[in-house]
PDB file of N, CA and C in Angstrom:
ATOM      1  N   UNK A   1       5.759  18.148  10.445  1.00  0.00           N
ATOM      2  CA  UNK A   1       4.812  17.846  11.493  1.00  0.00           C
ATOM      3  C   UNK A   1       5.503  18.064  12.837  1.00  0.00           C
ATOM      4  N   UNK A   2       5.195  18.987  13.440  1.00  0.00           N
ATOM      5  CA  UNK A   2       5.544  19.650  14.824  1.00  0.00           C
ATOM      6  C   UNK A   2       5.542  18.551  15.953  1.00  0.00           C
ATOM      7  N   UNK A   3       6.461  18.092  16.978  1.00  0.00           N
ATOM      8  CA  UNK A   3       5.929  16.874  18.250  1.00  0.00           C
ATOM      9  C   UNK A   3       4.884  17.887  18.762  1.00  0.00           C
ATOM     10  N   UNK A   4       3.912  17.667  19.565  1.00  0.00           N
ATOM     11  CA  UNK A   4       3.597  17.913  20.842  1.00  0.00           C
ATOM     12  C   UNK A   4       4.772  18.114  22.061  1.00  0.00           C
ATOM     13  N   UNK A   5       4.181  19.185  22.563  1.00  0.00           N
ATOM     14  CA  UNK A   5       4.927  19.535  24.198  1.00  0.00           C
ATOM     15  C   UNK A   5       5.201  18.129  25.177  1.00  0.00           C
ATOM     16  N   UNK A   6       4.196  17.458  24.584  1.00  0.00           N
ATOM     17  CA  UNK A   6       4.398  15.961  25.503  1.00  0.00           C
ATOM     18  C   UNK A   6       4.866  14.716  24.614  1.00  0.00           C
ATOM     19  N   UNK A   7       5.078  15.305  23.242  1.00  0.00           N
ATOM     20  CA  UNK A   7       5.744  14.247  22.542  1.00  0.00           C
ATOM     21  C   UNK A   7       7.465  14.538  22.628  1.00  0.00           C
ATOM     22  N   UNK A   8       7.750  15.830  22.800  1.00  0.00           N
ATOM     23  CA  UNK A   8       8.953  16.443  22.660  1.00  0.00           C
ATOM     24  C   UNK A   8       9.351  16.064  24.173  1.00  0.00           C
ATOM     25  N   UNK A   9       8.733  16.390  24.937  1.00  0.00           N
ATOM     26  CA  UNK A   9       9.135  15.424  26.190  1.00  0.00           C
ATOM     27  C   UNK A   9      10.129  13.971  26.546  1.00  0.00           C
ATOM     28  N   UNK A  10       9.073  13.607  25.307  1.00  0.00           N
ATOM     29  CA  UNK A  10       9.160  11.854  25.383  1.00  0.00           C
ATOM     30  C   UNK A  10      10.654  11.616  24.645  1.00  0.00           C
ATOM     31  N   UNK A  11      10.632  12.801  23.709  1.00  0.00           N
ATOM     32  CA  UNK A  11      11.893  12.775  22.677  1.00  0.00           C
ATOM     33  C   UNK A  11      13.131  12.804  23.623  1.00  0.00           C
ATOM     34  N   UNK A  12      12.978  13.838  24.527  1.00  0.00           N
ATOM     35  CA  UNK A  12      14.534  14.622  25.069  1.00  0.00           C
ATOM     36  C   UNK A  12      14.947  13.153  26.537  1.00  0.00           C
ATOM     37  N   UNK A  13      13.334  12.691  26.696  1.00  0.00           N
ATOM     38  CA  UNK A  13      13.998  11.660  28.054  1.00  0.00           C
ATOM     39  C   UNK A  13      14.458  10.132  27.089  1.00  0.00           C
ATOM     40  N   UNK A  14      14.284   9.973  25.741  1.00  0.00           N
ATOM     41  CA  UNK A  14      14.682   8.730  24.957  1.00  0.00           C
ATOM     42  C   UNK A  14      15.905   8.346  24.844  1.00  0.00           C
ATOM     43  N   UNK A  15      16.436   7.446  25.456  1.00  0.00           N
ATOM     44  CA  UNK A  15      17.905   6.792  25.163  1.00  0.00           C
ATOM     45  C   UNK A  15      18.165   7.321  23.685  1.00  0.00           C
ATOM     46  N   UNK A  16      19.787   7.293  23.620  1.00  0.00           N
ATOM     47  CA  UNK A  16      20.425   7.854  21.643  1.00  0.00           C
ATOM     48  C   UNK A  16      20.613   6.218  21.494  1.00  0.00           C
ATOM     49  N   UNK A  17      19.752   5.909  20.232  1.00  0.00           N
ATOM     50  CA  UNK A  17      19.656   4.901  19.810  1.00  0.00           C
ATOM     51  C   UNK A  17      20.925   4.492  19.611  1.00  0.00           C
ATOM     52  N   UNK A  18      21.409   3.413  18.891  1.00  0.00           N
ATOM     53  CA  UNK A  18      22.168   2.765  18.221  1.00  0.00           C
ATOM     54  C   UNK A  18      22.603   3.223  16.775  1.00  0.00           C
ATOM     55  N   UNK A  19      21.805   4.153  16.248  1.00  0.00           N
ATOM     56  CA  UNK A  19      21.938   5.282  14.986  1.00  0.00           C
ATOM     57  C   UNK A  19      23.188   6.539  15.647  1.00  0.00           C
ATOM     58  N   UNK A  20      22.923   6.339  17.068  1.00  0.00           N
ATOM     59  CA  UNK A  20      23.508   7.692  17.788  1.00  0.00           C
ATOM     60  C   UNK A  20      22.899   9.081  17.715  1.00  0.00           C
ATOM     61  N   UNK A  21      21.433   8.302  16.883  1.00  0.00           N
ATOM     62  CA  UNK A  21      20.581   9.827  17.564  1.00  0.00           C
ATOM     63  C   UNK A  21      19.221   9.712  17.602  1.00  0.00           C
ATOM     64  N   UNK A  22      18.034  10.543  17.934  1.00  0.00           N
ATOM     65  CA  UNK A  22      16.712  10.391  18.332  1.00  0.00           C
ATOM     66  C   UNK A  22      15.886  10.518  16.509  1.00  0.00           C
ATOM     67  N   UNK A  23      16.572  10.286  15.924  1.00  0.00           N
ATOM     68  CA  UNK A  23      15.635  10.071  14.286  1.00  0.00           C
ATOM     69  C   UNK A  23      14.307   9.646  14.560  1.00  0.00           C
ATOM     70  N   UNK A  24      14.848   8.325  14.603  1.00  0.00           N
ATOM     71  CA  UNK A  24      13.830   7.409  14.639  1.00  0.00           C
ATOM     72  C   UNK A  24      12.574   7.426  15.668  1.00  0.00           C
ATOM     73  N   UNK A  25      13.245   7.753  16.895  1.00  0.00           N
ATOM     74  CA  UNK A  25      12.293   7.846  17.980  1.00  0.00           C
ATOM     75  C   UNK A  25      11.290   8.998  17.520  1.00  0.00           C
ATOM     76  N   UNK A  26      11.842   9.981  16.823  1.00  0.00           N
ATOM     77  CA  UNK A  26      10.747  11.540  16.198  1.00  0.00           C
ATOM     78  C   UNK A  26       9.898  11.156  15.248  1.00  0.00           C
ATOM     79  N   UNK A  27      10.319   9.887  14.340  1.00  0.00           N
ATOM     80  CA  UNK A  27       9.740   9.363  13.480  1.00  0.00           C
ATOM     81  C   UNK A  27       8.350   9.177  13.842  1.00  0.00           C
ATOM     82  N   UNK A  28       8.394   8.051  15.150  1.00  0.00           N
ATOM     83  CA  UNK A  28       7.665   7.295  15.952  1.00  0.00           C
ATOM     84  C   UNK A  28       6.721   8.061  16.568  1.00  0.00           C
ATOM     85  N   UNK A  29       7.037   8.531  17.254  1.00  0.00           N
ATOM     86  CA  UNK A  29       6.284   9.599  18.114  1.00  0.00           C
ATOM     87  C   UNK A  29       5.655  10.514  16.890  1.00  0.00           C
ATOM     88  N   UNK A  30       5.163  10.990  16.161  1.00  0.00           N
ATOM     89  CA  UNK A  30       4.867  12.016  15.602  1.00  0.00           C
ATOM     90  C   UNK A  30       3.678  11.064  14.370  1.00  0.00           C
ATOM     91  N   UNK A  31       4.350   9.520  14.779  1.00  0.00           N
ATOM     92  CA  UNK A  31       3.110   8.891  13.840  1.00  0.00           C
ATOM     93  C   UNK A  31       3.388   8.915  12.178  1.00  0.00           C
ATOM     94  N   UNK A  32       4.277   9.057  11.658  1.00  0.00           N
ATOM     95  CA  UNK A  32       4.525   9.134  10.322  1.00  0.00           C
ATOM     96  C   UNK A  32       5.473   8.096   9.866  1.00  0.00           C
ATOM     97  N   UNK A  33       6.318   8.251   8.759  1.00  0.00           N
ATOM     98  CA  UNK A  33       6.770   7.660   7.772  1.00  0.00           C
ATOM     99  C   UNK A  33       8.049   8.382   7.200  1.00  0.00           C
ATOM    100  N   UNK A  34       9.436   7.605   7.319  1.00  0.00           N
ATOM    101  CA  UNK A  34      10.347   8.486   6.503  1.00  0.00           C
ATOM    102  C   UNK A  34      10.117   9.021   5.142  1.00  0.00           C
ATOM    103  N   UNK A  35       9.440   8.065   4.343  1.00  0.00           N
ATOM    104  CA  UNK A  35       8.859   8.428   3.243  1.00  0.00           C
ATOM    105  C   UNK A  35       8.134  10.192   3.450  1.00  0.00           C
ATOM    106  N   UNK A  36       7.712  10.788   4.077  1.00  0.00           N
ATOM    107  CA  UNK A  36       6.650  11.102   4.757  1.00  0.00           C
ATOM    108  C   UNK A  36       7.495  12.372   4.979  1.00  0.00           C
ATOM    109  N   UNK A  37       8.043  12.281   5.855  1.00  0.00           N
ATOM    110  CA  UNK A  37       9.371  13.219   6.260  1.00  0.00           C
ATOM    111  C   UNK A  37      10.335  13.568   5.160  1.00  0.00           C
ATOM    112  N   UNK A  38      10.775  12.634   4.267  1.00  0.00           N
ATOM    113  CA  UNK A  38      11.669  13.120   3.434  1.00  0.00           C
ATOM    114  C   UNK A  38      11.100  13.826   2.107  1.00  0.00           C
ATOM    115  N   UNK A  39       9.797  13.619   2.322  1.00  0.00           N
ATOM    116  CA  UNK A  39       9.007  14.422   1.150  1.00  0.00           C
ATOM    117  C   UNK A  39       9.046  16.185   1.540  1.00  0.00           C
ATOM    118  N   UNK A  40       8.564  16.076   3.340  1.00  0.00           N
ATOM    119  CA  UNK A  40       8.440  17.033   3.948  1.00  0.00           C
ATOM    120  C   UNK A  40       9.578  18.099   3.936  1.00  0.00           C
ATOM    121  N   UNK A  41      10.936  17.417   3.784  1.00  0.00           N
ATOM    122  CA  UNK A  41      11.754  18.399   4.025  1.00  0.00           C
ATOM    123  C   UNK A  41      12.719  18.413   2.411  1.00  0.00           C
ATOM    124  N   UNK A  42      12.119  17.612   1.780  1.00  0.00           N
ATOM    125  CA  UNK A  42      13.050  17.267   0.234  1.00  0.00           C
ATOM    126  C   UNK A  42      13.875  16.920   0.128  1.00  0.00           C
ATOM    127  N   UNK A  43      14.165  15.509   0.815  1.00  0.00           N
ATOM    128  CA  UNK A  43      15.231  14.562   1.128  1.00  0.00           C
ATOM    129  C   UNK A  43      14.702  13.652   0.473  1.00  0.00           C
ATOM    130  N   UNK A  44      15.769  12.493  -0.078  1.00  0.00           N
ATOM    131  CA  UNK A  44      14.968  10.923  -0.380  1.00  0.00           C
ATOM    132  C   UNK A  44      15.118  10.221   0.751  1.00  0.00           C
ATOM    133  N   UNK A  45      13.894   9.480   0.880  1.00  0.00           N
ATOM    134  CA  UNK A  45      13.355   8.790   1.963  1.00  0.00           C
ATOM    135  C   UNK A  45      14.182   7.596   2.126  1.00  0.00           C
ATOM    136  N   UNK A  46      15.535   7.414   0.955  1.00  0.00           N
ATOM    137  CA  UNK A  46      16.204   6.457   1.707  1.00  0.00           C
ATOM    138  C   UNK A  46      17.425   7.376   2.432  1.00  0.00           C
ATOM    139  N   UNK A  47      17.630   8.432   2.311  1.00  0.00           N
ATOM    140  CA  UNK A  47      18.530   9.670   2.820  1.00  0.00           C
ATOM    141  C   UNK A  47      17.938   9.512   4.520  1.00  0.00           C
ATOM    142  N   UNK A  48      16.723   9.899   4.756  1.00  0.00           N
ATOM    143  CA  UNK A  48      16.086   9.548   6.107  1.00  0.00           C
ATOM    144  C   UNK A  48      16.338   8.295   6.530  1.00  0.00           C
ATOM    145  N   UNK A  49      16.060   7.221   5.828  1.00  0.00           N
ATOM    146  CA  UNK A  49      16.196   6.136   6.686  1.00  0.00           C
ATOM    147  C   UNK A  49      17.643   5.964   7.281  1.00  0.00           C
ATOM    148  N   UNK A  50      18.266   6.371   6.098  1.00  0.00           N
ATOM    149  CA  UNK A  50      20.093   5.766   6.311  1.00  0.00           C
ATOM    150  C   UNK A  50      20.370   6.821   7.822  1.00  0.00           C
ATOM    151  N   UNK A  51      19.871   8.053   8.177  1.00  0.00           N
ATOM    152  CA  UNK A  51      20.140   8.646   8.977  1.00  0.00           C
ATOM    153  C   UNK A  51      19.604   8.560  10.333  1.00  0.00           C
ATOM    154  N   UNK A  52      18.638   7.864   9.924  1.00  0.00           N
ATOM    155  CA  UNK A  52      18.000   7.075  11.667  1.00  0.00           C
ATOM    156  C   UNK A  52      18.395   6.017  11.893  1.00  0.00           C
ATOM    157  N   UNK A  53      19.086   4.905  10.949  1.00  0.00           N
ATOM    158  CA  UNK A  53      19.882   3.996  11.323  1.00  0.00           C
ATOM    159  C   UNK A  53      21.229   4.002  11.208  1.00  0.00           C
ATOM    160  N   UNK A  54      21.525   5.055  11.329  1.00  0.00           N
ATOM    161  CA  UNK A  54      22.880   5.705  11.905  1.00  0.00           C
ATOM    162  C   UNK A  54      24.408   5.252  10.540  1.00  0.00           C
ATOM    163  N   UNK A  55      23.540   4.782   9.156  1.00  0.00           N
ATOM    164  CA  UNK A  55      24.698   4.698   8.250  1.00  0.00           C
ATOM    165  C   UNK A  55      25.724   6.374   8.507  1.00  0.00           C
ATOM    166  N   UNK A  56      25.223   7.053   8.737  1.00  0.00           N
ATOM    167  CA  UNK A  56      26.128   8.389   8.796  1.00  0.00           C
ATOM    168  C   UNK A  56      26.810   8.633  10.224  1.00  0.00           C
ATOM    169  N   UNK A  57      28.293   9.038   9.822  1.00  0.00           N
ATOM    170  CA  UNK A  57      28.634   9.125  11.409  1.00  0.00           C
ATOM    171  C   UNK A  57      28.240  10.771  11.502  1.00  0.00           C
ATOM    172  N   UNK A  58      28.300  11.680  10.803  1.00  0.00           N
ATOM    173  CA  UNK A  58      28.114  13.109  10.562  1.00  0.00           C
ATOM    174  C   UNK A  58      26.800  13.255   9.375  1.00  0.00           C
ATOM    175  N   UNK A  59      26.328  14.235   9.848  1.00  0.00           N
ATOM    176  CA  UNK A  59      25.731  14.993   8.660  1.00  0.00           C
ATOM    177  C   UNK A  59      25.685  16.438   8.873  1.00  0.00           C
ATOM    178  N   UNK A  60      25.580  17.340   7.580  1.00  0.00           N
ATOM    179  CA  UNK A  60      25.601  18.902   7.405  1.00  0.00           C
ATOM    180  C   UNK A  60      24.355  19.247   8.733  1.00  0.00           C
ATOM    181  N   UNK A  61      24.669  20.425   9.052  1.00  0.00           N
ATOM    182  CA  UNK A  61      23.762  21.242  10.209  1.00  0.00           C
ATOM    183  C   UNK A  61      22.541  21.523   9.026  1.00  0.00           C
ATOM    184  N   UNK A  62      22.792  22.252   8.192  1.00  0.00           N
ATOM    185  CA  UNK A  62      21.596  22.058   7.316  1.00  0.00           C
ATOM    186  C   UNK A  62      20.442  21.474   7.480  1.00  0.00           C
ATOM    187  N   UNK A  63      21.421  20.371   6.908  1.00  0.00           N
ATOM    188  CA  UNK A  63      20.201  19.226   6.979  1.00  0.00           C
ATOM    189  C   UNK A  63      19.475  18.747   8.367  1.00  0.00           C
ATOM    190  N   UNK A  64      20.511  18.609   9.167  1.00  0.00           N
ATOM    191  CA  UNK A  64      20.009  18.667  10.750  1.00  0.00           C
ATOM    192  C   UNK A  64      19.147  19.732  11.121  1.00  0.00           C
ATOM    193  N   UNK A  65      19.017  20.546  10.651  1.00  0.00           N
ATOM    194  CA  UNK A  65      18.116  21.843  11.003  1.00  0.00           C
ATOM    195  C   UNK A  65      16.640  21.420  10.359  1.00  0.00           C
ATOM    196  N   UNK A  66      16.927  20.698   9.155  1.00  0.00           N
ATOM    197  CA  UNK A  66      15.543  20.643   8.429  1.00  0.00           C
ATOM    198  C   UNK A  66      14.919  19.839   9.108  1.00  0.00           C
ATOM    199  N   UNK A  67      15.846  18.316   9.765  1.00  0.00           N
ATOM    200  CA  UNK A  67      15.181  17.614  10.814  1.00  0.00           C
ATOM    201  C   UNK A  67      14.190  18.049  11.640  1.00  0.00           C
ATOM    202  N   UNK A  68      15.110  19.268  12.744  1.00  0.00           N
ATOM    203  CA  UNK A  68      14.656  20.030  13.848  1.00  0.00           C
ATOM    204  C   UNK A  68      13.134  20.806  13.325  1.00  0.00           C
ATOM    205  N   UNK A  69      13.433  21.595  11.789  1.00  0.00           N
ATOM    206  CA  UNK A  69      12.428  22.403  12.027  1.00  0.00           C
ATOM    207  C   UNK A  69      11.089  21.737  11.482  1.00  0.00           C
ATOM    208  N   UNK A  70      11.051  20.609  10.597  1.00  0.00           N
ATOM    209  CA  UNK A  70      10.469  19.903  10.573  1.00  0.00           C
ATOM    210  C   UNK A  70       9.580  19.377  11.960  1.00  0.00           C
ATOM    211  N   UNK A  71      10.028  18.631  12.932  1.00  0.00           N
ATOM    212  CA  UNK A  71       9.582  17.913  14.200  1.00  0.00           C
ATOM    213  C   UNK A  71       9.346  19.118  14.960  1.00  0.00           C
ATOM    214  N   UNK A  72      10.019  20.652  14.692  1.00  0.00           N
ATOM    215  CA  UNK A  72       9.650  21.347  15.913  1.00  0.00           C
ATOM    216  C   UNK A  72      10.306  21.027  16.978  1.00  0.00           C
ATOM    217  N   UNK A  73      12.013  21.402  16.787  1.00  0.00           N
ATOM    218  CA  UNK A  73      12.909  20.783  18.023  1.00  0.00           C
ATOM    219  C   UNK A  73      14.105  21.764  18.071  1.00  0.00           C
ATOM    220  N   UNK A  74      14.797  21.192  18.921  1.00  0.00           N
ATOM    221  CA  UNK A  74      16.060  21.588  18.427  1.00  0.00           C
ATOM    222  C   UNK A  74      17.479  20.621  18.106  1.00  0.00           C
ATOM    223  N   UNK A  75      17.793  20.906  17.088  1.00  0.00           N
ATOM    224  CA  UNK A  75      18.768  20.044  16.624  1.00  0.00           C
ATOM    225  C   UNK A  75      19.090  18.798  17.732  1.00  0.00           C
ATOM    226  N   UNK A  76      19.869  19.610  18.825  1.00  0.00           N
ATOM    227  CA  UNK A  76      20.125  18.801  20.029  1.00  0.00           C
ATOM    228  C   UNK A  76      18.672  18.121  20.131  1.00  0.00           C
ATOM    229  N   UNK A  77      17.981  17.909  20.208  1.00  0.00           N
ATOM    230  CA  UNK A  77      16.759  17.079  20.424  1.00  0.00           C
ATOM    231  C   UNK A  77      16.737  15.837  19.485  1.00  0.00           C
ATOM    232  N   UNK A  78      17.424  15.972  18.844  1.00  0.00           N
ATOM    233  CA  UNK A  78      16.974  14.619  17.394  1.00  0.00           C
ATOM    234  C   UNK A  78      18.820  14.076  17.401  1.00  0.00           C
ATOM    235  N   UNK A  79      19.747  15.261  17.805  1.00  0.00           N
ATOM    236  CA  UNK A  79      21.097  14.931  17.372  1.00  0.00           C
ATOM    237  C   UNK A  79      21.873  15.436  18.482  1.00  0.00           C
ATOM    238  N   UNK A  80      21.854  14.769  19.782  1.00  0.00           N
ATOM    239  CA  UNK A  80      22.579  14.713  20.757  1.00  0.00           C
ATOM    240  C   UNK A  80      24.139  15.056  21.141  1.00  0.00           C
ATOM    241  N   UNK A  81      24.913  15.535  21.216  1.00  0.00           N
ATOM    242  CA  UNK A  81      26.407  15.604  21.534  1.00  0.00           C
ATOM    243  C   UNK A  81      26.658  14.620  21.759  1.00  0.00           C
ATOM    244  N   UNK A  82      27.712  14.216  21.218  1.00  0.00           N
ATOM    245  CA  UNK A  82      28.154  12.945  21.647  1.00  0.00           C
ATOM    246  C   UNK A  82      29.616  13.185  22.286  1.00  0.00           C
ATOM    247  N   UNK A  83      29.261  12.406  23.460  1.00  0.00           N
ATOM    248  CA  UNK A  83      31.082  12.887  24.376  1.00  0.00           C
ATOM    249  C   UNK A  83      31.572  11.540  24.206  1.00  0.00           C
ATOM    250  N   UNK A  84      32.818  11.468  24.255  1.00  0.00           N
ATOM    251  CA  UNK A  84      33.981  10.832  24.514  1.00  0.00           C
ATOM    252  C   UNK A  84      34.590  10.385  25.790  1.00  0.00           C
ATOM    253  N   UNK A  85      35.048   9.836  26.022  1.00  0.00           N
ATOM    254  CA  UNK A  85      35.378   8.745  27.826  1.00  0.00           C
ATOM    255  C   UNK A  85      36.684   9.684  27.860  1.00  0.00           C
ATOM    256  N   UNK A  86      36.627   9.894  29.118  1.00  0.00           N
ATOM    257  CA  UNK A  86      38.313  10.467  29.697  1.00  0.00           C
ATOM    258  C   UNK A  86      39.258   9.390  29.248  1.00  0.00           C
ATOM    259  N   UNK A  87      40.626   9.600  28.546  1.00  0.00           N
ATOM    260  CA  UNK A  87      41.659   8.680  28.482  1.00  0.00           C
ATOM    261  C   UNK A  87      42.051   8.383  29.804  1.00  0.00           C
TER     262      UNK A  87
END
């Protein structure tokens, strides 16, 4: 299920959760169900959940892609860079 131009909006201005990425918020916005999503992309829906509540510190681009092409994003849209503080 594709965001909207004005849901994808809403995605890219959303704080990176506490998961350390916009999962959940794509979840939300798009009106569905991990259940829902992980059918969509042939994941188990506890594979989705664990990944919007951030049990994973990494996951395969793969799978991050299926995210993206799923929601209609780009990776960076659901899975942010994460920087590091100057020593």
């Amino acid at each position: 299920m594709a965001l909207t131009a004005s849901q994808l909006s809403k995605l890219r201005k959303a704080p990176i959760g506490s998961a350390g990425n916009r999962l959940a918020t794509a979840i939300e916005l798009a009106e569905t169900t991990q259940m829902a999503v992980g059918d969509a992309i042939d994941e188990a829906n506890t594979y989705v959940s664990d990944v919007a509540r951030g049990r994973y510190n990494t996951i395969t681009v793969a799978k991050a892609y299926k995210f993206a092409q799923h929601f209609g994003c780009a990776i960076e849209d659901l899975f942010p860079a994460r920087t590091r503080a100057s020593a």
